[in-house]
Protein backbone atom coordinates (compact mmCIF):
# COMPACT_ATOMS: atom_id res chain seq x y z
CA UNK A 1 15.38 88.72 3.20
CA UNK A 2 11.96 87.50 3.28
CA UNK A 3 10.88 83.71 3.72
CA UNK A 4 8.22 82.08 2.34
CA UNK A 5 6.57 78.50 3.70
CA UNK A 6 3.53 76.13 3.39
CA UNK A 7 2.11 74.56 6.17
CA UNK A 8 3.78 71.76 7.02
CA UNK A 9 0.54 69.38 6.30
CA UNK A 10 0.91 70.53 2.69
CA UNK A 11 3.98 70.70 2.01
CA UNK A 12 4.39 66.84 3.41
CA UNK A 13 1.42 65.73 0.87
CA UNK A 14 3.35 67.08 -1.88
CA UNK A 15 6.78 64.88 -0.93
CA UNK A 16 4.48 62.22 -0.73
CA UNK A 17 3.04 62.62 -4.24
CA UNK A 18 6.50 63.42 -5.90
CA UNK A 19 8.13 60.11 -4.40
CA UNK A 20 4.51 58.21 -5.19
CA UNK A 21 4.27 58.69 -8.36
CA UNK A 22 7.45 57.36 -9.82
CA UNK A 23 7.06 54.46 -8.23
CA UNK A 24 3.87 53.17 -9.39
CA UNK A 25 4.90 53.98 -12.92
CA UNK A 26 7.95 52.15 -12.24
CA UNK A 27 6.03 49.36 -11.07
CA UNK A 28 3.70 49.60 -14.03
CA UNK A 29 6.79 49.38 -16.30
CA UNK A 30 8.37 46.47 -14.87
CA UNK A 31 5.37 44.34 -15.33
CA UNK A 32 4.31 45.49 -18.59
CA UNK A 33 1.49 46.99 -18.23
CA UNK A 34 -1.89 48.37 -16.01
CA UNK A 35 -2.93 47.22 -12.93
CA UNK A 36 -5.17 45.01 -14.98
CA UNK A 37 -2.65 42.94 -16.68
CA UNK A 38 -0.80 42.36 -13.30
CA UNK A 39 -3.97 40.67 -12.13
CA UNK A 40 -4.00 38.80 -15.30
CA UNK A 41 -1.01 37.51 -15.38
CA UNK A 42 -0.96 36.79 -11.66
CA UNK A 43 -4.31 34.74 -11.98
CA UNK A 44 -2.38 32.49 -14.88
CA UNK A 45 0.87 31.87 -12.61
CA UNK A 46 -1.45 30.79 -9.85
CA UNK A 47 -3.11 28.45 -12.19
CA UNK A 48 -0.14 26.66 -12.76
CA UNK A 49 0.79 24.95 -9.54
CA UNK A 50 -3.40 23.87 -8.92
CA UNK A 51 -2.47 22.19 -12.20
CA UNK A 52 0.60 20.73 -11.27
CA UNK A 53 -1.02 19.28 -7.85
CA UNK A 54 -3.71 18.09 -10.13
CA UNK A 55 -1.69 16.05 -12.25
CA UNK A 56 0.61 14.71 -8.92
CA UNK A 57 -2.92 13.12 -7.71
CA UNK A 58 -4.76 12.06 -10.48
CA UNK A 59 -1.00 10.09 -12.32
CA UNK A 60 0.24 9.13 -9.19
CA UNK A 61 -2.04 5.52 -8.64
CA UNK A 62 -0.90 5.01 -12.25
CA UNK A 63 1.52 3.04 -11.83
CA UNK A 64 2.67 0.10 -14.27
CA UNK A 65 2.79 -2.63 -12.03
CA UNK A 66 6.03 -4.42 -9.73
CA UNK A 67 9.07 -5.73 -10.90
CA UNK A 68 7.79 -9.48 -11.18
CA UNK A 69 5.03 -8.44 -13.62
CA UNK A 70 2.30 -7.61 -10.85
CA UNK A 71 -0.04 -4.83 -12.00
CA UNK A 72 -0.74 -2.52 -9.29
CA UNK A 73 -3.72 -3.25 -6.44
CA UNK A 74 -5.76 -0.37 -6.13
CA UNK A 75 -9.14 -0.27 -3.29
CA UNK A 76 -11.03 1.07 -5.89
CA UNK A 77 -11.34 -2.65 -8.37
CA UNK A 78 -13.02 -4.72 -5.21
CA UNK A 79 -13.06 -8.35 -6.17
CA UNK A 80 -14.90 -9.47 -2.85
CA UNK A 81 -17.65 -8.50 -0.63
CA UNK A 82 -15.13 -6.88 2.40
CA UNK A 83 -13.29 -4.45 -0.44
CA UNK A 84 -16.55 -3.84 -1.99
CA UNK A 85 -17.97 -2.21 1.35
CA UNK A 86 -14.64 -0.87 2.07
CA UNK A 87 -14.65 0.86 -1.02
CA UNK A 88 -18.33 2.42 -0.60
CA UNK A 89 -16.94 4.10 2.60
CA UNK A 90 -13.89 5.49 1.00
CA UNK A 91 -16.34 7.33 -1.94
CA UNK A 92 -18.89 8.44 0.28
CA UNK A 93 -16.12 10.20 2.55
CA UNK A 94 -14.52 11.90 -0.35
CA UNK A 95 -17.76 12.95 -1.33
CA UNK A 96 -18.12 14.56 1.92
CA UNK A 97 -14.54 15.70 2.08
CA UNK A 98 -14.81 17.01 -1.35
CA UNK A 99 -17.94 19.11 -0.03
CA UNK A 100 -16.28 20.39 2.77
CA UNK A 101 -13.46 21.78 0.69
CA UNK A 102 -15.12 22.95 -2.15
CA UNK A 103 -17.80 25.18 0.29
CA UNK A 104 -14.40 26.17 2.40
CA UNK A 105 -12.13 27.32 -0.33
CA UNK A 106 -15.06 28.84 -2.34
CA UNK A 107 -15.83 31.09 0.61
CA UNK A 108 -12.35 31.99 1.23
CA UNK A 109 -11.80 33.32 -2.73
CA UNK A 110 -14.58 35.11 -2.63
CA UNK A 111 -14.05 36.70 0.70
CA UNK A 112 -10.24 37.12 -0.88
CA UNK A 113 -11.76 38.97 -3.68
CA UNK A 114 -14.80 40.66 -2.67
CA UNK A 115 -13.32 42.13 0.10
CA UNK A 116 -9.56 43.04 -1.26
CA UNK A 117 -8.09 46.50 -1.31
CA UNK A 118 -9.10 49.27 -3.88
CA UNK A 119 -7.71 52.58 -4.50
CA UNK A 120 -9.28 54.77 -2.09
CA UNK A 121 -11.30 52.63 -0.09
CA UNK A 122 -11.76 53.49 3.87
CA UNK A 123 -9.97 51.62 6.80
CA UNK A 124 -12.13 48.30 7.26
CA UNK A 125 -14.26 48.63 10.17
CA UNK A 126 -13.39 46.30 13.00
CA UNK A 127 -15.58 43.53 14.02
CA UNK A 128 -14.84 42.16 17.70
CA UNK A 129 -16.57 38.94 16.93
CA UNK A 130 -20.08 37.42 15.88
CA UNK A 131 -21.43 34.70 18.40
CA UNK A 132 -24.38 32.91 15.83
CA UNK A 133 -21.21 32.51 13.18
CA UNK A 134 -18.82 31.30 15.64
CA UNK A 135 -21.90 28.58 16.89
CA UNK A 136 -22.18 27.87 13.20
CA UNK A 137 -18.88 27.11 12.01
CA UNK A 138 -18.14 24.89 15.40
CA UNK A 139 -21.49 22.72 15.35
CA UNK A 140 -21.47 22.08 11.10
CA UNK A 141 -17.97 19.99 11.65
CA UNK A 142 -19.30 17.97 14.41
CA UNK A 143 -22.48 17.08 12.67
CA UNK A 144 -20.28 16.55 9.80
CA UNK A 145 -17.36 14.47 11.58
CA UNK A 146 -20.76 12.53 13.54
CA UNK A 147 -22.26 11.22 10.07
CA UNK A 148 -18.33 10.18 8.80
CA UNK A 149 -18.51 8.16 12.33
CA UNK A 150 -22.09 6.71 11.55
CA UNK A 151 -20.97 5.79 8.65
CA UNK A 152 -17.65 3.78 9.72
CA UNK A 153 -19.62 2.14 11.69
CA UNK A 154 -22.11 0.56 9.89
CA UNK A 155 -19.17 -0.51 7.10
CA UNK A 156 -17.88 -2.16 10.40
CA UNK A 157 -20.95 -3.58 11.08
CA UNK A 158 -21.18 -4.62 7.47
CA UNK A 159 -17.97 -6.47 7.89
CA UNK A 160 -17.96 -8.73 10.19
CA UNK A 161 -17.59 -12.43 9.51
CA UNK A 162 -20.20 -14.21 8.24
CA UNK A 163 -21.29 -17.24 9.92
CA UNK A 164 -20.90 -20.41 7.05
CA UNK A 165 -21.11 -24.39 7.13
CA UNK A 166 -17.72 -24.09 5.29
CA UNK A 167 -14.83 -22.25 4.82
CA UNK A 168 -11.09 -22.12 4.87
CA UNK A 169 -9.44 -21.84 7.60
CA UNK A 170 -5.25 -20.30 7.11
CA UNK A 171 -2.55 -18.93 9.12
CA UNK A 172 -0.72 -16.45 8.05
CA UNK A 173 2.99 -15.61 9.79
CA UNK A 174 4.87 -12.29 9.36
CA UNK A 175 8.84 -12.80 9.11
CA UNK A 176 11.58 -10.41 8.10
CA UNK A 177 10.25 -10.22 5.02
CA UNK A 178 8.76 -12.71 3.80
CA UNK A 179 4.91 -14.46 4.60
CA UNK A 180 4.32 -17.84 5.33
CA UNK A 181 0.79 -19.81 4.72
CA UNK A 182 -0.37 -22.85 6.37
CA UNK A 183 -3.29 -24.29 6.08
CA UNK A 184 -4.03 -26.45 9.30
CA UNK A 185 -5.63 -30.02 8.26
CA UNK A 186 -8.18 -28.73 5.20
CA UNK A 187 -10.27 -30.75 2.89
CA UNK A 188 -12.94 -30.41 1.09
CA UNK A 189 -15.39 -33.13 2.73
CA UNK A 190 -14.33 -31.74 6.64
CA UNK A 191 -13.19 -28.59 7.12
CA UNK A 192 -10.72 -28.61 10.57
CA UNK A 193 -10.06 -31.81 10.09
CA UNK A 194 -6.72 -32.66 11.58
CA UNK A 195 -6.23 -35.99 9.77
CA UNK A 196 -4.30 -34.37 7.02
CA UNK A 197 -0.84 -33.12 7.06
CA UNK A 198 -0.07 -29.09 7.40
CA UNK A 199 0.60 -27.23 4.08
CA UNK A 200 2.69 -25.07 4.03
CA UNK A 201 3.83 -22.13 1.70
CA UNK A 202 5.86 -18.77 1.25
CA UNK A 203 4.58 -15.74 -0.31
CA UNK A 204 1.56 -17.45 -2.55
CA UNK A 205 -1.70 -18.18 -1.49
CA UNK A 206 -4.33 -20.01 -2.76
CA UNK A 207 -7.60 -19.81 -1.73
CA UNK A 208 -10.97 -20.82 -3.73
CA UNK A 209 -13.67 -18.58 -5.22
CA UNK A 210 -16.98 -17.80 -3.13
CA UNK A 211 -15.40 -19.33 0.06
CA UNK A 212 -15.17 -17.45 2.89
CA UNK A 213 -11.15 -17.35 4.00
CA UNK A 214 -10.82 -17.11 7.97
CA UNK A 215 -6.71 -15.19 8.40
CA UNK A 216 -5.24 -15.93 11.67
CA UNK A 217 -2.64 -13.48 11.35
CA UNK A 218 1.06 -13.67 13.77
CA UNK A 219 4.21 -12.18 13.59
CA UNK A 220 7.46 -13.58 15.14
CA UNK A 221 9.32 -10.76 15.04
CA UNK A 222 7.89 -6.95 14.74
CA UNK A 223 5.14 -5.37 13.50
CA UNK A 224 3.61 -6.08 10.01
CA UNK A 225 0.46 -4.84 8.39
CA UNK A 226 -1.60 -7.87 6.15
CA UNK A 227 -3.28 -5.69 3.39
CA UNK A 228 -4.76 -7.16 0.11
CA UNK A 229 -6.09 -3.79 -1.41
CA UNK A 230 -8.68 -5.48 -3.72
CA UNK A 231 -9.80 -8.21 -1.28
CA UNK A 232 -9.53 -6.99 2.55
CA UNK A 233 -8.33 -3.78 4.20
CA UNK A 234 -5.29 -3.35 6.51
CA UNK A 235 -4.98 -5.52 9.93
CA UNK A 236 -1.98 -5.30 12.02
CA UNK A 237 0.65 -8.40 12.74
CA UNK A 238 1.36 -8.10 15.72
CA UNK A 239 3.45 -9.74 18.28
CA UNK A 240 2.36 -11.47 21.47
CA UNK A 241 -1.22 -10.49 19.74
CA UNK A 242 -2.92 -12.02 17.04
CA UNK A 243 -5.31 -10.26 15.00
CA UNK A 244 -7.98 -12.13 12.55
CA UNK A 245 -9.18 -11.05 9.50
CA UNK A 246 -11.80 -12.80 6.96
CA UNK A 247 -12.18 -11.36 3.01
CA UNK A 248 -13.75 -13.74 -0.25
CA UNK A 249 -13.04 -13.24 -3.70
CA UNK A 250 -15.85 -13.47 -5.91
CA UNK A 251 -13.52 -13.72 -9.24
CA UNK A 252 -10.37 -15.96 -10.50
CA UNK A 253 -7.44 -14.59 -10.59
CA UNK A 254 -4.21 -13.04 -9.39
CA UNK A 255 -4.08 -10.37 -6.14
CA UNK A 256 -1.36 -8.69 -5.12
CA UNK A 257 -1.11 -8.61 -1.05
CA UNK A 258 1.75 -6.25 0.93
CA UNK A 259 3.38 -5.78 3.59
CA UNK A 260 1.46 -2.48 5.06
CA UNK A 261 3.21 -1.34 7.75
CA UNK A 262 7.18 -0.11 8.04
CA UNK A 263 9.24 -3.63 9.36
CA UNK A 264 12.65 -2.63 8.36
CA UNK A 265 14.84 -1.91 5.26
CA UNK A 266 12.84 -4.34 2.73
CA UNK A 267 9.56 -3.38 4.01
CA UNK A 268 8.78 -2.67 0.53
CA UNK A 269 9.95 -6.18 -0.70
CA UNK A 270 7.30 -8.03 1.87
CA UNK A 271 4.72 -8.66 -1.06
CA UNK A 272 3.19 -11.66 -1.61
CA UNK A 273 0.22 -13.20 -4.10
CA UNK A 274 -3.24 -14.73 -3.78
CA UNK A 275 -4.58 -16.47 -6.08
CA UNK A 276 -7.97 -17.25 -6.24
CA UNK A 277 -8.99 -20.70 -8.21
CA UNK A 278 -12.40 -22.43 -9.13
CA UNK A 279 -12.77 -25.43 -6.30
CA UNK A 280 -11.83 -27.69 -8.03
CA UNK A 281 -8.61 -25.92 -9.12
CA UNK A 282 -7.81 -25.45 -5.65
CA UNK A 283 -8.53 -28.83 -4.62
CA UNK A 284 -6.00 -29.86 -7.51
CA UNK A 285 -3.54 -27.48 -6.03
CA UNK A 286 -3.90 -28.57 -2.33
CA UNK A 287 -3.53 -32.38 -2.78
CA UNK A 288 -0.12 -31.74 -4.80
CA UNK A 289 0.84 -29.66 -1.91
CA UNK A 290 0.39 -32.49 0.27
CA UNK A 291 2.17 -34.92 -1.38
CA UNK A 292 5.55 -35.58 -0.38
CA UNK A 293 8.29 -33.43 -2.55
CA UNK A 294 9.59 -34.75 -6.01
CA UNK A 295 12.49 -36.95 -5.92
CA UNK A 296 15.09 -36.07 -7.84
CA UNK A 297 15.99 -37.93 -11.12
CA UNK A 298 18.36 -36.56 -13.16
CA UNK A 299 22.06 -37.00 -12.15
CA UNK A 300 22.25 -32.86 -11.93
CA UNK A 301 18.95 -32.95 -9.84
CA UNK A 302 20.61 -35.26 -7.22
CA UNK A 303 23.62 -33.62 -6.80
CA UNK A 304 21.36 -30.17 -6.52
CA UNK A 305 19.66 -32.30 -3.27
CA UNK A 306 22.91 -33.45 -2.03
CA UNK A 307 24.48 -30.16 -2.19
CA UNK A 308 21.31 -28.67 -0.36
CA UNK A 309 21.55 -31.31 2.87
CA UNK A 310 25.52 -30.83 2.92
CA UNK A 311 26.12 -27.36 2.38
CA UNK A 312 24.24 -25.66 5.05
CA UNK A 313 20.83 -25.07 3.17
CA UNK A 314 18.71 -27.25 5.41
CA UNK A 315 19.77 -26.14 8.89
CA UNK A 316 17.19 -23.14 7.88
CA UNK A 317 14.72 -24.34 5.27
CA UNK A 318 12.73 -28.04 5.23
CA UNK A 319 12.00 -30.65 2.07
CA UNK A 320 9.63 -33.02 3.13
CA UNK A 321 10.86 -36.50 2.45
CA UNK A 322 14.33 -35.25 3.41
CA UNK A 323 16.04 -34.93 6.18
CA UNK A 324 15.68 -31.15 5.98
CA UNK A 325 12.62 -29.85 8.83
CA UNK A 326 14.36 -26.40 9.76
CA UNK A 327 11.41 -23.54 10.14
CA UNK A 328 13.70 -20.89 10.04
CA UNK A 329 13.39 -19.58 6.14
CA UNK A 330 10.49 -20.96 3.67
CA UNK A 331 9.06 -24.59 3.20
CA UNK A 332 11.04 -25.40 -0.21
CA UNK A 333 8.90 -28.85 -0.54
CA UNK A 334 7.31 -27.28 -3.53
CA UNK A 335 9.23 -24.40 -4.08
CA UNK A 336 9.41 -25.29 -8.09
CA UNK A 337 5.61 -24.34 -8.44
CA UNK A 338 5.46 -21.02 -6.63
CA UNK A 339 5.71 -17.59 -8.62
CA UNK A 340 7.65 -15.12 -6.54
CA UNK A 341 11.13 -15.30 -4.75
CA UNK A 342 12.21 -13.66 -0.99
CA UNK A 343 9.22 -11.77 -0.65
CA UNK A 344 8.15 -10.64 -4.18
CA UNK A 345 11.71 -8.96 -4.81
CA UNK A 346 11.95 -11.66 -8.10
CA UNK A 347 10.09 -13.69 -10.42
CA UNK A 348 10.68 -17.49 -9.95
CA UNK A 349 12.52 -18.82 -13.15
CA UNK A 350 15.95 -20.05 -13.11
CA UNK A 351 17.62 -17.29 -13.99
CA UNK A 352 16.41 -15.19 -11.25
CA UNK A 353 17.14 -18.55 -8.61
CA UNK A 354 20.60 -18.32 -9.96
CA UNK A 355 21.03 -14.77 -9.16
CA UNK A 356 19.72 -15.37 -5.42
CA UNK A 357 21.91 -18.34 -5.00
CA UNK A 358 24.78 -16.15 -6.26
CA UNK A 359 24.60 -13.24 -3.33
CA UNK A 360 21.09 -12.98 -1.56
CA UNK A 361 22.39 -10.25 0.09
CA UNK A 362 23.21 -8.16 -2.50
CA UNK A 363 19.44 -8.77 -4.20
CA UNK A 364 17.78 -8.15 -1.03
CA UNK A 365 20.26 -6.85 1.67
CA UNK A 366 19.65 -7.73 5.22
CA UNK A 367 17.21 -10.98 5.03
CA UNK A 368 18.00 -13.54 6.92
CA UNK A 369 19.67 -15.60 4.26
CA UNK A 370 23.41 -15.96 4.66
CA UNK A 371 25.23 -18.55 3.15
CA UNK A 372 28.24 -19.94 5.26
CA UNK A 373 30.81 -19.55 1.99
CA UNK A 374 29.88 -18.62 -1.39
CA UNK A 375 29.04 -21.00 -3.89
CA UNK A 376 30.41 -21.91 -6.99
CA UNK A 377 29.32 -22.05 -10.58
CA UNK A 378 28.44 -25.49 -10.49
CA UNK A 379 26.75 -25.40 -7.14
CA UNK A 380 24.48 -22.87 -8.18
CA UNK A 381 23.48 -24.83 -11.46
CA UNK A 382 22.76 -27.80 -9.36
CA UNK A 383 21.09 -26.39 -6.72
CA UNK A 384 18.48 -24.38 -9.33
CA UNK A 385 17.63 -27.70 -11.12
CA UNK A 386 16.69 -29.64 -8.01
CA UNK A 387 14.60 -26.36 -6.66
CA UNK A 388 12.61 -26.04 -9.83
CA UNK A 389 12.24 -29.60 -10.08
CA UNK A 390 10.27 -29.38 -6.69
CA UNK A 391 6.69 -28.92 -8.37
């Protein structure tokens, strides 16, 4: 018997072909086509998911406004001097951000394509390292990161309260979730003055146009964040620590403030409302605020007040003229005229009082409102008419 063989070097490159070769037409089969279509098609499915993150970003500040009617702030519509410098800052560091990752990711697909694999192209040679590049790519973020810091600091700079003859001094207090406003002894011929009486209101403030507002911001209870996106940036409420903040609007009209930092479960029902009135709307507005609250005059209306100083309403909320002066919950002196309820979560109308009255808990679980037994029908009814009678 006589035996024939290869060498074994040859006779291994011909397995290799025979099991090679099926499989790359097998591959070609399954995806319909070349090599060529396979890129094609891959390049299209990758397109998909850029255009999906696209969309995310460019829909997601489109939002219709809240649930009491409140179209959505957004830093980019500035309606005062401090968001109008804020905003500068934000586009000129997404310009430079948007540099940054256009010159990075344009590098990378080419790299990703220029150098990619090709049918029988040699090992890549192996480069232990190249000190200028290395230099490079560590000195270009630091002189990039250095003019982002030059120019935060000259928005800062930029920023800082202006020094004027006249302008309005309020405090503004942090609860669980809600924001009071008082406006320490204001008028319009003295400024500080302590001769008037304190204002004081929950969720709304008012504040005139071209006047420079001076926040003295103070929490009672945790951390809040005071953020009026088209007016002022973000300052922390802090406890034990209070922050300032100053901002102007230049136009009438209707800003939606929020709660910017996590306080709890209704963190996101801590909004309140500025609005911003010609002087001599505002002065309007503040003398009715300092008058003493509406008497009732209807029969309903007095039973609503009687109801409220017998059935455990005042031993948390004040009426001035009453015997009511709690300061645990809101100052309802003038409750009637305000627009939002419990922090923004509803409009004020007396359908939506109603509803509060009815279970507070169940509109906004875990504030501090808890009524000592439930009220009735009639109670409720009574109650709403002397509250919106409080103008």
């Amino acid at each position: 018997m006589i035996y024939t063989c290869e060498p074994r070097a040859r006779r291994f490159l011909k397995v290799r072909e025979r099991r090679a070769a099926p499989t790359r037409n097998h591959a070609a089969e399954e995806v319909g086509g070349s090599p060529m279509e396979l890129r094609r098609r891959l390049a299209r499915w990758g397109v998909a998911p850029l255009l999906v993150v696209f969309s995310a970003i460019v829909f997601g500040g489109c939002g219709p406004g809240t649930s009491t009617g409140e179209r959505t702030p957004s830093i980019l519509n500035p309606s005062g001097p401090v968001a109008l410098k804020e905003s500068y800052l934000f586009w000129f560091i997404l310009v430079v951000a948007t540099i940054v990752f256009v010159g990075v990711t344009g590098v990378l697909l080419y790299s990703i394509w220029r150098f990619r694999e090709r049918p029988g192209m040699p090992a890549p040679r192996q480069i232990s390292g190249n000190t200028a590049l290395e230099i490079g790519w560590t000195i270009l973020p630091a002189v990039i990161l250095f003019i982002v810091l030059i120019g935060t600091i000259y928005t800062m700079v930029q920023i800082t309260e202006p020094a004027q003859a006249q302008s309005l001094t309020v405090r503004a207090i942090g609860h669980q979730w809600w924001w009071e406003f008082r406006y320490p002894g204001y008028n319009n011929d003295n400024p500080g003055s302590n001769q008037i009486a304190v204002v004081v209101t929950g969720d709304e403030l008012h504040v005139p146009v071209g006047m420079v507002v001076h926040v003295d911001l103070e929490s009672n209870n945790v951390i809040h964040s005071f953020w009026i996106p088209e007016l002022a940036g973000k300052t922390d409420v802090i406890p034990g620590h209070n922050n300032t903040l100053w901002f102007q609007a230049d136009r009438a009209g209707t800003y939606r403030g929020e709660c910017a930092e996590y306080c709890g479960t209704q963190h996101a029902n801590m909004d309140f409302i500025v609005v911003a009135q010609s002087p001599d709307d505002f002065a309007t507005w503040l003398q009715a605020q300092e008058a003493v609250a509406a008497t009732p005059t209807s029969d309903i209306q007095k039973a609503g007040q009687h109801d409220f100083l017998t059935l455990g309403c005042a031993a948390c909320h004040s009426i001035s003229g009453t015997i009511a002066a709690a300061q645990v919950g809101p100052n309802l002196s003038h409750f009637g005229s305000r627009s939002l309820i419990a922090g923004g979560v509803l409009s004020n109308n007396p359908e939506n009082l109603a509803t509060w009255l009815n279970d507070p808990q169940a509109v906004k679980p875990g504030n501090d409102m808890v009524l000592p037994e439930k009220l009735n029908s009639t109670q409720i009814d009574e109650l709403v008419q002397y509250l919106e009678s409080l103008k």
